[in-house]
Every structure is written in C-alpha cells, then in structure tokens.
Protein backbone atom coordinates (compact mmCIF):
# COMPACT_ATOMS: atom_id res chain seq x y z
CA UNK A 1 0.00 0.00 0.00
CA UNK A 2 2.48 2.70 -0.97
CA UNK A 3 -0.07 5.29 -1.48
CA UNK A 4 -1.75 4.66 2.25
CA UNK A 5 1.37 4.47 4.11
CA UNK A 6 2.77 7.61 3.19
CA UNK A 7 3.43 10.72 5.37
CA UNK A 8 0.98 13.81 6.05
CA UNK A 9 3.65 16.17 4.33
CA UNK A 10 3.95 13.73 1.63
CA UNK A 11 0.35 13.56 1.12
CA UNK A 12 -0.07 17.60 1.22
CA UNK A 13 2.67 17.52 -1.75
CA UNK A 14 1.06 15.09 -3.67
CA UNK A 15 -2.83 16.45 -2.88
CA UNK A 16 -4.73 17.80 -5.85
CA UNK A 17 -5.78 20.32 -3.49
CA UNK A 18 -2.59 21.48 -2.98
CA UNK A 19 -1.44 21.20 -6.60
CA UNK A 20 -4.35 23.74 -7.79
CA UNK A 21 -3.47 25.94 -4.97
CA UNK A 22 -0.01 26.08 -6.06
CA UNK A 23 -1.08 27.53 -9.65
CA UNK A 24 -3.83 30.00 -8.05
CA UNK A 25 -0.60 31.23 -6.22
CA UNK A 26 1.52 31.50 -8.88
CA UNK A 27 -1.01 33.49 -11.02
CA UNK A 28 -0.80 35.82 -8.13
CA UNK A 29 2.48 36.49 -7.29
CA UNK A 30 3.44 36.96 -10.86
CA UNK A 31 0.57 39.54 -11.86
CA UNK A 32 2.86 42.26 -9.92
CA UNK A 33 5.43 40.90 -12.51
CA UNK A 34 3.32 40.48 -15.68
CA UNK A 35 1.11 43.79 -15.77
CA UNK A 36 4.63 46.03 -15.88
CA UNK A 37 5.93 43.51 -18.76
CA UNK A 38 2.97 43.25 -20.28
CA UNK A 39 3.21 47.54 -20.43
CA UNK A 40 6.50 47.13 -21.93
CA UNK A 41 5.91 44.33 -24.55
CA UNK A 42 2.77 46.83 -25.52
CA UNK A 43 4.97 49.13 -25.81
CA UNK A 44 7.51 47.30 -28.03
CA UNK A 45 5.25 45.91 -30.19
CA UNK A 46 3.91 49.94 -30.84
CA UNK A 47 7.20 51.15 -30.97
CA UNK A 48 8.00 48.69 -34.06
CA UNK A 49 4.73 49.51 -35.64
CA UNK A 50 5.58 52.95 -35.89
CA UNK A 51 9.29 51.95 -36.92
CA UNK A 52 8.11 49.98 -39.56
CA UNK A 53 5.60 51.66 -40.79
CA UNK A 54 7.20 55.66 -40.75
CA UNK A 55 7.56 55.86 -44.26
CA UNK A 56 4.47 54.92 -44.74
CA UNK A 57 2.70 57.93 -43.41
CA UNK A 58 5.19 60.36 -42.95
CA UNK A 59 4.83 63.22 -44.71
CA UNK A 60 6.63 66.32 -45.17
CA UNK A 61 3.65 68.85 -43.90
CA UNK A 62 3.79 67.66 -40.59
CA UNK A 63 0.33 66.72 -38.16
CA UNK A 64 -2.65 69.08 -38.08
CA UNK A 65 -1.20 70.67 -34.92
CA UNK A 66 1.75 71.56 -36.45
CA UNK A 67 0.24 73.02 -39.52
CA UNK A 68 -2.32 74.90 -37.24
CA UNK A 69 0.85 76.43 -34.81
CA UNK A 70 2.55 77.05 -38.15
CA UNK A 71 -0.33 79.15 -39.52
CA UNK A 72 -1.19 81.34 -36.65
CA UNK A 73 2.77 82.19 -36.41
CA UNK A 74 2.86 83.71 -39.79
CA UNK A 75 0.23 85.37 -39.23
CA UNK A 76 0.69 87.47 -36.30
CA UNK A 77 4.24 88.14 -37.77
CA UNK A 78 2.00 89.93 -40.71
CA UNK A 79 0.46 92.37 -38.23
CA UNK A 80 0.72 96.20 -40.40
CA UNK A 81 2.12 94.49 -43.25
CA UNK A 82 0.69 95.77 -46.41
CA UNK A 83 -1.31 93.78 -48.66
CA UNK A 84 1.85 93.31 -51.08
CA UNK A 85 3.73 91.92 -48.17
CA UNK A 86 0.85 89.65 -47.40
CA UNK A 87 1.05 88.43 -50.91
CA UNK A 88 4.39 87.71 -50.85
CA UNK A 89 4.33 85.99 -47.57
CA UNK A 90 1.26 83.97 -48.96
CA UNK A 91 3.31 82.75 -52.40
CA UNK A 92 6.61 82.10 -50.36
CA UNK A 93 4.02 79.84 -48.38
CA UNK A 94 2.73 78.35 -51.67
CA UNK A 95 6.14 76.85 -52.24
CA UNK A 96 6.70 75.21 -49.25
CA UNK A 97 3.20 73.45 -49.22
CA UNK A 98 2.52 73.28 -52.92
CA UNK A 99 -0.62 70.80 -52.30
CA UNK A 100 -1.70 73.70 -50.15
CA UNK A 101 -4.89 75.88 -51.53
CA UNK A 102 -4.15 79.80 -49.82
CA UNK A 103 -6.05 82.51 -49.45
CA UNK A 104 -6.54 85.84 -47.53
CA UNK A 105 -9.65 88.18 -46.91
CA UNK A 106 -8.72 92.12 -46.17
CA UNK A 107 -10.08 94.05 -43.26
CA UNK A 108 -13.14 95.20 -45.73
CA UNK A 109 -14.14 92.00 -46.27
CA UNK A 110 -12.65 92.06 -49.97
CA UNK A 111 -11.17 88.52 -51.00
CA UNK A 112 -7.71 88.79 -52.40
CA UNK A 113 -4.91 86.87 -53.64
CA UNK A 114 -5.82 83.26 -54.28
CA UNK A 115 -3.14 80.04 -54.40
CA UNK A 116 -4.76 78.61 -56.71
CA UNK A 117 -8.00 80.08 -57.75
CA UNK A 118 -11.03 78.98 -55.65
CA UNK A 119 -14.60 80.32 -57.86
CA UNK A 120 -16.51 79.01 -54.68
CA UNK A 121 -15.14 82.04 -52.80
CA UNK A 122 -17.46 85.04 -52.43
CA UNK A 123 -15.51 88.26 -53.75
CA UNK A 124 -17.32 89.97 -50.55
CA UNK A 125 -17.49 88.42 -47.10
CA UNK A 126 -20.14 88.96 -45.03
CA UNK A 127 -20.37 88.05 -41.23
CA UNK A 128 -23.14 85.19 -42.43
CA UNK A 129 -20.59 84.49 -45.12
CA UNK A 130 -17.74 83.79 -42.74
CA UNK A 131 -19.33 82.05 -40.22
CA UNK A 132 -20.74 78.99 -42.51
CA UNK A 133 -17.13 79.32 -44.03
CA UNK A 134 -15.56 78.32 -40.41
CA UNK A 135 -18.54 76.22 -39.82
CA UNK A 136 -17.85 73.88 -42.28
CA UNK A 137 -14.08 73.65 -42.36
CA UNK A 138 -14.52 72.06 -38.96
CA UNK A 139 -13.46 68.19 -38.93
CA UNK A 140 -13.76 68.57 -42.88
CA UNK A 141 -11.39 67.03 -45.27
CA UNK A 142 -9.55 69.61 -46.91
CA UNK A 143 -8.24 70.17 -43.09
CA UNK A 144 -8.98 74.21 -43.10
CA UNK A 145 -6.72 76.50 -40.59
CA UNK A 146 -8.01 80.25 -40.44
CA UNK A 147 -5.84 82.71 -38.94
CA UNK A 148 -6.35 86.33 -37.83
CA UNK A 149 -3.57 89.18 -39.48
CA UNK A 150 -1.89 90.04 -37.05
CA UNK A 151 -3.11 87.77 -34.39
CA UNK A 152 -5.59 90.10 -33.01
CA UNK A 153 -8.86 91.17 -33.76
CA UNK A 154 -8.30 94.64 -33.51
CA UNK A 155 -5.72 94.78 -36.12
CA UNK A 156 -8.81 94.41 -38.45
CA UNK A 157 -6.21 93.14 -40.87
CA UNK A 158 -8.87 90.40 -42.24
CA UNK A 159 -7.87 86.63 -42.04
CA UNK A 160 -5.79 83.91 -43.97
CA UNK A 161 -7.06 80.03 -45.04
CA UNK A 162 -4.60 77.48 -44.92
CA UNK A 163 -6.60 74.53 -46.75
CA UNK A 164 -5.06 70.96 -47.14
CA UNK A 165 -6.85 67.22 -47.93
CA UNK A 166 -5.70 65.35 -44.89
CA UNK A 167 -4.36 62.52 -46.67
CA UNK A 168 -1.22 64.68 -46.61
CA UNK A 169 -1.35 65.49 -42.81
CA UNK A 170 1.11 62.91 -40.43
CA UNK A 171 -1.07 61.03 -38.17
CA UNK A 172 -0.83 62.47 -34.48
CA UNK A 173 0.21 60.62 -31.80
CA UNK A 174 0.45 57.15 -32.49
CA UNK A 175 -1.12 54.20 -32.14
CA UNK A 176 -2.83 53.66 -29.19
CA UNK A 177 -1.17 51.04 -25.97
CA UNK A 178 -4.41 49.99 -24.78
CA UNK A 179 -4.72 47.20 -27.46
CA UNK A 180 -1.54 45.39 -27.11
CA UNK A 181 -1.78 45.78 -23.35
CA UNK A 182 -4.97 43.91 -23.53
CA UNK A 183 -3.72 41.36 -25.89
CA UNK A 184 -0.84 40.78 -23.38
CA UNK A 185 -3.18 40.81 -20.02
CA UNK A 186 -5.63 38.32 -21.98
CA UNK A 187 -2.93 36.04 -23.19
CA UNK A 188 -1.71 35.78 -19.43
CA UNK A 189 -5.50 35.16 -18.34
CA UNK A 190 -5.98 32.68 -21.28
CA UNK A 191 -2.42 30.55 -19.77
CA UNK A 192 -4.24 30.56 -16.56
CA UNK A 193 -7.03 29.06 -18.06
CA UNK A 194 -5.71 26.53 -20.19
CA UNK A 195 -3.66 24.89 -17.15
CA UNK A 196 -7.02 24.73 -15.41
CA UNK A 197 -8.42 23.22 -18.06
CA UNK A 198 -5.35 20.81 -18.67
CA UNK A 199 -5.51 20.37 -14.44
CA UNK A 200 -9.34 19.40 -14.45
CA UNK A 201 -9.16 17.42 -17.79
CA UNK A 202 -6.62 15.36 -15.97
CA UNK A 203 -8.62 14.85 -12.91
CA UNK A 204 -11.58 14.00 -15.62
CA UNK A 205 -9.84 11.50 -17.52
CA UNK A 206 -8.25 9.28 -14.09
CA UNK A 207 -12.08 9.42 -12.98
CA UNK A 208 -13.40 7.93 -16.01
CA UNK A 209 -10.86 5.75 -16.05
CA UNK A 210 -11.86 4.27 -12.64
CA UNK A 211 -15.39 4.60 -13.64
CA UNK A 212 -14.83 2.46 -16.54
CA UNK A 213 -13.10 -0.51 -14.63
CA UNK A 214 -15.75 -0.50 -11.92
CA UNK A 215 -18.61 -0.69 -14.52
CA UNK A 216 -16.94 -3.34 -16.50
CA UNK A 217 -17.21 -7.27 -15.32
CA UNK A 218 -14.35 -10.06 -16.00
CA UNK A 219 -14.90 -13.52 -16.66
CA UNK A 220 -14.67 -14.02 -13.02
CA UNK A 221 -17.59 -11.77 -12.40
CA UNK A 222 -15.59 -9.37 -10.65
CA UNK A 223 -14.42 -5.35 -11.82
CA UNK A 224 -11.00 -5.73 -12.87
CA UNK A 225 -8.12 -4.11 -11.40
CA UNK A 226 -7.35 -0.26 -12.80
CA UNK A 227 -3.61 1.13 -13.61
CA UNK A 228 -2.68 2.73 -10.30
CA UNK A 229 -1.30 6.83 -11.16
CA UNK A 230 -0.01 9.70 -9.05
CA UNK A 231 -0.31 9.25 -5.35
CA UNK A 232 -2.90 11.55 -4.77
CA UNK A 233 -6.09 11.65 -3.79
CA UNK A 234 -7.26 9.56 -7.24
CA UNK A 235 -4.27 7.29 -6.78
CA UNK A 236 -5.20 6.81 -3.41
CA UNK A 237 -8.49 6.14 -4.37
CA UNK A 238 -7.25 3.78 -7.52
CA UNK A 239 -5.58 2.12 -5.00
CA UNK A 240 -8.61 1.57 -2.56
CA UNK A 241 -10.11 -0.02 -5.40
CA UNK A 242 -7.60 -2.46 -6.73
CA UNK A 243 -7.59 -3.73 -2.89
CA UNK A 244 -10.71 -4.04 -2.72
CA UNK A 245 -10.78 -6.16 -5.99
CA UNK A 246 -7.81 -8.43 -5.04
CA UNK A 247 -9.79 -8.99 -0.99
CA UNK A 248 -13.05 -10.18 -3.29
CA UNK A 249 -11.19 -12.36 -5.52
CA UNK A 250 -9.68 -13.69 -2.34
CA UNK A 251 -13.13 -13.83 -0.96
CA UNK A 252 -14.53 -15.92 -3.87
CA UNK A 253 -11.60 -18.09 -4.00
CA UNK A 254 -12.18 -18.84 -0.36
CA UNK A 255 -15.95 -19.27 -1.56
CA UNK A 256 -15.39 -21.57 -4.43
CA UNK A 257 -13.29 -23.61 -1.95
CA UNK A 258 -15.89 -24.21 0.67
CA UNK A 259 -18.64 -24.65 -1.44
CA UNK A 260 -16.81 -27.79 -3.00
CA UNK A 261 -15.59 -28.80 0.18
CA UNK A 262 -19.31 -28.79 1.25
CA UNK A 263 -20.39 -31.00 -1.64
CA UNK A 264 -17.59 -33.10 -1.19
CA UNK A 265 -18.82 -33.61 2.61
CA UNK A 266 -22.38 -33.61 1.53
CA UNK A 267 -21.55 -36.57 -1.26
CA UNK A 268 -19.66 -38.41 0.77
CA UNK A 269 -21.47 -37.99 4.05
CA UNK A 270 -24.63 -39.20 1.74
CA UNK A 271 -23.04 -42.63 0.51
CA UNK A 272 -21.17 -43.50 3.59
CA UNK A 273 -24.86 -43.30 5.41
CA UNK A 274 -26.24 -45.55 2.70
CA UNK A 275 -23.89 -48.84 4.10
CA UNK A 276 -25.14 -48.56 7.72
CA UNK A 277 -29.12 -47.52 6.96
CA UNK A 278 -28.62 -50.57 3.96
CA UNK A 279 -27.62 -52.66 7.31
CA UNK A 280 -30.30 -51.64 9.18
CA UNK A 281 -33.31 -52.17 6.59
CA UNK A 282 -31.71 -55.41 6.53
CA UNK A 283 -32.19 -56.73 10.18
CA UNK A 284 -35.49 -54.37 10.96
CA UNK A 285 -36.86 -56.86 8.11
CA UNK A 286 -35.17 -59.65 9.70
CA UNK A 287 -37.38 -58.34 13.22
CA UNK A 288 -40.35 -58.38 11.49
CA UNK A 289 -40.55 -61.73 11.16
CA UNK A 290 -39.91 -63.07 14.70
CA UNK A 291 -42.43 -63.17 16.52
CA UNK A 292 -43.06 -59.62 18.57
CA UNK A 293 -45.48 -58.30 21.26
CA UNK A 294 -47.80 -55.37 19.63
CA UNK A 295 -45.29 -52.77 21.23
CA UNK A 296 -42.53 -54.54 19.66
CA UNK A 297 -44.13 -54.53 16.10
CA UNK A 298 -45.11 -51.00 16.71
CA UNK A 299 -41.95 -49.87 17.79
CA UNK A 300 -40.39 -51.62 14.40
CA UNK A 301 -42.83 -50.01 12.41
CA UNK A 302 -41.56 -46.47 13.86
CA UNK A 303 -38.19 -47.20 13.20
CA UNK A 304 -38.63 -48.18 9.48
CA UNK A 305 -40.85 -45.68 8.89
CA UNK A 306 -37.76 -43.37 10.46
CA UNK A 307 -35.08 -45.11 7.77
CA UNK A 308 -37.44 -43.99 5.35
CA UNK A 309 -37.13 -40.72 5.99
CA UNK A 310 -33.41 -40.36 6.46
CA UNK A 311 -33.53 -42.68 3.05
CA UNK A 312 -35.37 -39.87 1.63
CA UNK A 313 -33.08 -37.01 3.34
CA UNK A 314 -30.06 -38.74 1.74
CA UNK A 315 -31.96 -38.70 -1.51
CA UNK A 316 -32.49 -35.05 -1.20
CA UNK A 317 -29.07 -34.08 0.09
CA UNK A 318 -27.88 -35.61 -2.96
CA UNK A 319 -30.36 -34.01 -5.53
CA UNK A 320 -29.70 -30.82 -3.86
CA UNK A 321 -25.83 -31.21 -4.05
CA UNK A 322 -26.42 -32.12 -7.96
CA UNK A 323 -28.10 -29.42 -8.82
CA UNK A 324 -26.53 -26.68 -6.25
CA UNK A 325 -23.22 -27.39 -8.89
CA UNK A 326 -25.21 -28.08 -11.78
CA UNK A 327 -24.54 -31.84 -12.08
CA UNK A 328 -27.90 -32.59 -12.99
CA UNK A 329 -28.57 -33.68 -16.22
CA UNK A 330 -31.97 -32.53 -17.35
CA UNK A 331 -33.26 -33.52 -21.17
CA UNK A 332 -35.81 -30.62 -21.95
CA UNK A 333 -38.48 -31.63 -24.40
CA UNK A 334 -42.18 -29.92 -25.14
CA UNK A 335 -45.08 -32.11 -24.04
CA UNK A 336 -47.98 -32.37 -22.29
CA UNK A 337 -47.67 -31.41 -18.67
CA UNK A 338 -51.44 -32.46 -17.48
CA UNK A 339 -50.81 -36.36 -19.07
CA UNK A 340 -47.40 -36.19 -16.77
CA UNK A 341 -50.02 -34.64 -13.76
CA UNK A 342 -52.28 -37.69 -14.82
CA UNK A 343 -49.51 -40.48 -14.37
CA UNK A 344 -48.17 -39.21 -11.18
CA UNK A 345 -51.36 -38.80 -9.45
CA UNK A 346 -52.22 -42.21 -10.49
CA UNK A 347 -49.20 -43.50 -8.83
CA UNK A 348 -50.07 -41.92 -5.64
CA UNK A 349 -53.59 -42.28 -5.69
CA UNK A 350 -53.23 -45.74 -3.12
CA UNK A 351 -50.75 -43.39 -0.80
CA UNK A 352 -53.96 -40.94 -0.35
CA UNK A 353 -56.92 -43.42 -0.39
CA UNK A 354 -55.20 -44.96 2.42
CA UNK A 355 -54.36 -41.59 4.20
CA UNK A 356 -58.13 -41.02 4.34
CA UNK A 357 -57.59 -38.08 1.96
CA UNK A 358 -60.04 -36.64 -0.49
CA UNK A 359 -58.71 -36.44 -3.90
CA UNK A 360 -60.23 -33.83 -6.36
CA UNK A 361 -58.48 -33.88 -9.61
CA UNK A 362 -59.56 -31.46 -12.10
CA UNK A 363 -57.46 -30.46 -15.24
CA UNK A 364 -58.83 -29.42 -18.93
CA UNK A 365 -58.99 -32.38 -21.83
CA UNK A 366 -57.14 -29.70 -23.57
CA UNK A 367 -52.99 -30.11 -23.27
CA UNK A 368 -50.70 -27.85 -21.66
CA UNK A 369 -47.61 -27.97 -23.42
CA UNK A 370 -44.52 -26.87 -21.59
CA UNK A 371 -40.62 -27.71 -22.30
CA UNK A 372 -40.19 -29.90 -19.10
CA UNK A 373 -37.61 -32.96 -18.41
CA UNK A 374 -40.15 -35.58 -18.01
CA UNK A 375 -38.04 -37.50 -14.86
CA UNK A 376 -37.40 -33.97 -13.05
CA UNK A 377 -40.92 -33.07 -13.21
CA UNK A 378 -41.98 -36.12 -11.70
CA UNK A 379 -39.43 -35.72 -9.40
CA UNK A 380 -41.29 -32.32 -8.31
CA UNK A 381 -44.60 -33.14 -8.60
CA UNK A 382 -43.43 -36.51 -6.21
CA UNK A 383 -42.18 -33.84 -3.70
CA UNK A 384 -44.92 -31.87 -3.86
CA UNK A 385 -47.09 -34.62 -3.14
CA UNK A 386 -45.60 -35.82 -0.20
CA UNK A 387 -45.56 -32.76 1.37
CA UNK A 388 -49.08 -32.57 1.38
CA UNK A 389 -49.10 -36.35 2.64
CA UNK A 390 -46.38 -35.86 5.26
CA UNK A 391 -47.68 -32.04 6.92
CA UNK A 392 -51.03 -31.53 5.53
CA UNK A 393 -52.75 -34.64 5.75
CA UNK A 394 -54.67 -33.73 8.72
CA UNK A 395 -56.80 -31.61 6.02
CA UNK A 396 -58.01 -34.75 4.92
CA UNK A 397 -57.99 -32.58 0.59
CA UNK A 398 -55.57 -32.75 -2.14
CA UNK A 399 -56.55 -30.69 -5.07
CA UNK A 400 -54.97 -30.36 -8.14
CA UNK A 401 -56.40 -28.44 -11.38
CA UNK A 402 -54.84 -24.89 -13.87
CA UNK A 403 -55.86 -21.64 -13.77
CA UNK A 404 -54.67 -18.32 -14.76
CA UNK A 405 -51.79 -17.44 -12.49
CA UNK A 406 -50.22 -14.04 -12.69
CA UNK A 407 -51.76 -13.38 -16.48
CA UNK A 408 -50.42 -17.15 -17.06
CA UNK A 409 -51.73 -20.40 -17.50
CA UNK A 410 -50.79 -22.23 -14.08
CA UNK A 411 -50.79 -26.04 -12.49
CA UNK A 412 -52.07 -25.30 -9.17
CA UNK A 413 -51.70 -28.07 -6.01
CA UNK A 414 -54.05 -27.34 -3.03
CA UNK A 415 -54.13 -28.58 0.43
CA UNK A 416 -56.20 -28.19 3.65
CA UNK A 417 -53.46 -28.72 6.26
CA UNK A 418 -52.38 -26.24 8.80
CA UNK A 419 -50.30 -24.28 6.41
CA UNK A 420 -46.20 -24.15 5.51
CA UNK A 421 -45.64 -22.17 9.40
CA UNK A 422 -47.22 -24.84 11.31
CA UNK A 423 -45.04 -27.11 12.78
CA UNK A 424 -44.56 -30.61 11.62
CA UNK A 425 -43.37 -34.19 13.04
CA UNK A 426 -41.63 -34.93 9.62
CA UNK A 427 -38.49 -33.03 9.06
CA UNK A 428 -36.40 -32.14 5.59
CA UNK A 429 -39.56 -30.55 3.95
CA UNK A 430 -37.15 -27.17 3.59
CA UNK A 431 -35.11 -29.01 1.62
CA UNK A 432 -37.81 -30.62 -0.43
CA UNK A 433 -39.06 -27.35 -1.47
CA UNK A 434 -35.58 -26.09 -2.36
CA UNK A 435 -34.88 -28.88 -4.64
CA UNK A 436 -38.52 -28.14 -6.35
CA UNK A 437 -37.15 -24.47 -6.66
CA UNK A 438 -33.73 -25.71 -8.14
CA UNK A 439 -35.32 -28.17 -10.57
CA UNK A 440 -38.10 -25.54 -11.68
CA UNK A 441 -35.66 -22.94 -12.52
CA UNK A 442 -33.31 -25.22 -14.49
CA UNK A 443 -36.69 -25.85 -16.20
CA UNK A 444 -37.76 -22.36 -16.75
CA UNK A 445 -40.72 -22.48 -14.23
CA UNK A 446 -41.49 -20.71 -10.99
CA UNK A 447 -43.07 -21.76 -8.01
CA UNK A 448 -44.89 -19.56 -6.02
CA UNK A 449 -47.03 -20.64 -2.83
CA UNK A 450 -49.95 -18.89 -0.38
CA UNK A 451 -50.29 -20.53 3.03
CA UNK A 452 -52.44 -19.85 6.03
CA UNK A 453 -53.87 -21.91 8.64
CA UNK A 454 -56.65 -23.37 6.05
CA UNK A 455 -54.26 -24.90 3.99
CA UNK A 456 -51.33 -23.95 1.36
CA UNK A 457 -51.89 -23.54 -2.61
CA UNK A 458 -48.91 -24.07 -4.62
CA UNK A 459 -48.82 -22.63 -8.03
CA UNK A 460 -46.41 -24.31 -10.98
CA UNK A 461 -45.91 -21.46 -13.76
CA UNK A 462 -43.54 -20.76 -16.74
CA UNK A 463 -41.07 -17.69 -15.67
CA UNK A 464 -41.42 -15.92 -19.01
C-alpha cells in the first residue's frame, strides 16, 4: 500500500488540493510581474509599428497641430504688413506646401490673392458668409486653418485660409497602448485558463478511467483491477479499489473452496450413510418376522418408517448437491404437462386413499404444453405430493387443477393442512421445497405458494 502508508507532508505535496493551490498562487504572485511587462511588450510591439511603418505615413507637412501652430505664427508676424507683403508671404508659403490651396480676406471683407484660384469664394465676405465658411471647415477634409492678421482682432487686418486634404497630414500621436496591453493581459489570463483546463481534464480522464473498470465485469464476475497513477487523492483512491478487488477475488476463491468442500462432505457424508441404513433395513426386516409383542411390532414399524425418511433425506441431500453445482442432467423436451399430472397422481392415488384423503383432480382435456424434463418433473410433482401427505394430511384434501396465475396459464396443487408455518413431526420438507425451486428454474418455471392456517396452494408457472 504505498499510497496509504505515506506521510501527512507527503500527502499535502502530492494532494490535488494542494497542486491547484499552487497555480492560483503562482497566477498571483506573478501579476505584480506580468502587468509592468505586459506595459512594456505593448509598448515594443507599438514602438515597431511605428518603426516599420514611418515611411508609410510620414509626410513632409507635418500633423494638423503643427500646420495649425505654423499658420497662426505667420500670421501674427504679418500684423501692419501691407497687402503686397501679405502676398508675398502667402506665395513664399505656396512653395513650401505646394498641395496647399491659400487665401486671404482684407479688413473690408474684400477677397484677395488666391493660391490657386477657388470660384466658390465670395468676392465679398459677409459676417453670415464667414461664419458657414468656419462652420464647415470644422473636422472637414480639406483640413482648413483660419488665422487672424496680425493675431488680433483689432488689427482688423482680415484673415488667412490654410486649406489641405488630410491625406497629406502625419497622423498624431500614435497608435494607441491599450490594445496590445490587452492582448498581453488576456494572453496571461488565457495561460491561466488553459492549465485549469489541462488540471481538471486530468482529474476527468483518471475518474473515467476508474469509472470504466468499476462498470466493466471479468470472466470471473468481478471489476477488474485499474492502472494505479499519481499518489494523490485519485491514486489513493485507484488504490482503494484495486484492494478491494484483489480482498473479493480472495473472498470468492475462499468461496469456491468451501462450497466444493461442502459438496464433497455432503456426497460423501450421503453414501457413507447408505452402508449402515442398507444394514439396518436389513435386520429391521429380519425383526419383522420373529415373533413380537404389539409394542414390539409397533416400535419396528416407527423405526422403518424413520429409515425412510433419512432414506429420503439422503436422496435429497444428494439431488440438492447435484443441482446446487449443476450436475444434474436434465433432457428438456415440449409435451404435455397435465398427461405427466395424470400419471403421477395415479401412482399416488393408493398413498392418499389410504391416508383417508379426499382427492379432487380437475385439469382441462385440452394439453398444456410446456418444455419440461419428463423424470425432473416427476421428481417435483413426487415432492410436492408428499408434502401434502407428510404435513397436511390432517386436512383430509388434495386438489390439483390450472388456472390463470399471474396473467399465465398455471398447475395449481391445493391442500387443507395447517399451512407451511405450522409445525410438523416430519423433518427435511425445507429441503424438499428447495430442490422443487432448483429443478423448476433449471426448467424455466417458478413456483410460487400462499399458506395460512386453512391450507397452502402451490402454483407451478412458466417464468417468461
């Protein structure tokens, strides 16, 4: 028992228990450890992104925050610059951002120059005018900038329009962390899960396994023994089992054993009686013909009668020993059960006329065909009949006749004596009715029987 004999700190080391705790544990000391690398592998993973993909979007006018601080700088460096130096400033502008469309709007509302030419633009701004312009350059594609001249609203210097389609603008920022970190924090969660699931599909499979060899029957008639695995609390249990398989193979080895020692005895106990009762029939008979007293002939008539019955014990001890192992040889053929009834009452018609007992035969003209041996249902029916001879015949009624029994058609014995419970002078009737159950089984049949104190019915049926 390697598994049962081993130490409580051994068995906390090997426990399931203590196993699952041990990853719980683990997925919490290392979270301190994880969310910090998990920032830092999101943050690799963006930084290589951008790396990789810079020339991709990188352009040479910059993000819209840069175009927008660029703007306003020019132009509050135009404040009281002359509408020639505006110009100017506008077309050196033009150059740099040649995908650029530029324009500017005096202090009268007047539009002037225009890089390039724009015929959507009003020649005269109003304040209506100038408000749906601003209006609609917000979050539009071109990306619109306006600028006050000047940088101040009293310079009354009019405005500038930087205009550009933002395919052209750099992407601010970059992308965002919060994905990648995510990712990481569910690929650590998903690890976590997937040794549960590889700790409880574990546990599932060993259980199935034992499952599987405790549902499943050997020759012997016995579960067979499972493979033994980790000493835990499964291989501790695996183990339990495999013990207990090996103590009831032991047990029905020990079983087998007596039982054959018992029919041994039985056999052997049953012919070594026949030499000494053989002896004794022998010189009882010689007694009965000296000449005796009337006590001496009755007390010779008690003592055969006595032989007779151990005679007949010895006969049953050996019937029930045959059959108990399955020694008896029974030749099953279909035929008429009431013409075997017929014969046997027949036989044992004398036994009751002289018992005093009233015999009421009934049974159909019709025949009742069953798959009986023909000797081993005499051999019941004989039984059967001297039961009712030997502990009923103070009812003074045998009955015999079918009838529907349990939804089938039934051969049905009936006496008037004081019932199966009462007691009896004869002995070995148990036995009787255990050989009538034996041979009826290896027939097919059932007996069943109802007793009271106004006599016993016994009902002969097939069991299917």
């Amino acid at each position: 028992m390697r598994f049962i004999n081993q130490s409580p700190l051994q068995r906390l080391r090997t426990s399931l228990l203590s196993r699952y705790v041990l990853i719980i544990v683990t997925a919490l000391v290392f979270i301190p450890v994880l969310i910090p690398a998990s920032f830092i592998a999101s943050w690799a993973v963006n930084r290589m992104l951008m790396l990789g993909g810079q020339e991709t979007y990188k352009l040479p006018y910059g993000s819209a925050y840069e175009l927008e601080q660029m703007w306003h700088k020019h132009a509050k460096a135009l404040a009281a610059a002359s509408p020639e130096e505006i110009d100017a400033r506008l077309s050196a502008l033009k150059e740099e951002y040649p995908d650029a469309a530029l324009f500017w709007v005096d202090g009268a509302g007047i539009t002037q120059l225009q890089l390039p030419v724009q015929a959507t633009l009003p020649k005269q701004w109003s304040a209506e005018d100038t408000i749906a312009f601003m209006k609609a350059g917000i979050n539009a594609d071109p990306y619109t900038v306006v600028a006050l001249i000047g940088g101040d609203e009293q310079a009354k210097q009019g405005f500038m329009v930087f205009k550009l389609p933002r395919s052209y603008l750099t992407p601010q920022g970059r992308p965002s962390d919060s994905r990648f970190y995510g990712l990481f924090m569910a690929l650590i969660f998903g690890i976590f899960i997937l040794l549960s699931y590889l700790f409880f599909r574990d546990i599932r499979k060993r259980l199935l396994r034992l499952e599987a060899a405790m549902t499943s029957v050997g020759e012997n008639g016995l579960p067979s023994p499972t493979d033994e695995g980790r000493p835990d609390e499964i291989g501790r249990l695996e183990q339990a089992f495999n013990h207990m398989v090996n103590q009831l193979e032991e047990g029905r080895r020990r079983e087998r054993k007596e039982e054959e020692l018992r029919k041994n005895l039985i056999a052997n106990l049953s012919h070594d009686l026949r030499t000494p009762l053989t002896v004794l029939a022998g010189h009882l008979y010689s007694m009965g013909k000296e000449p005796l007293s009337a006590q001496g002939r009755q007390s010779l008539a008690l003592m055969e009668a006595k032989l007779d019955d151990l005679d007949h014990l010895i006969d049953h001890l050996l019937s029930y020993n045959l059959l108990a192992s399955g020694k008896y040889a029974l030749s099953m053929e279909r035929q008429d059960v009431h013409r075997i009834v017929r014969e046997s009452a027949a036989a044992w018609y004398p036994i009751w006329e002289k018992a005093g007992m009233t015999v009421d035969i009934d049974l159909p003209d019709e025949p009742l065909r069953w798959a009986v041996d023909t000797q081993g249902f005499r051999r019941v029916l004989d039984n059967l009949f001297q039961n009712v001879v030997r502990h009923a015949g103070t009812g003074k009624y045998v009955g015999i006749h079918t009838a529907r029994w349990k939804g089938r058609p039934a051969l049905i014995i009936t006496d008037r004596g004081p019932g199966l419970d009462a007691a009896s002078g004869f002995k070995g009737a148990g036995l009787g009715l255990a050989i009538i159950e034996l041979l009826l089984r290896e027939m097919g049949l059932r007996l069943d029987a109802e007793s009271s104190a106004k006599g016993t019915r016994f009902a002969i049926f097939p069991a299917s």
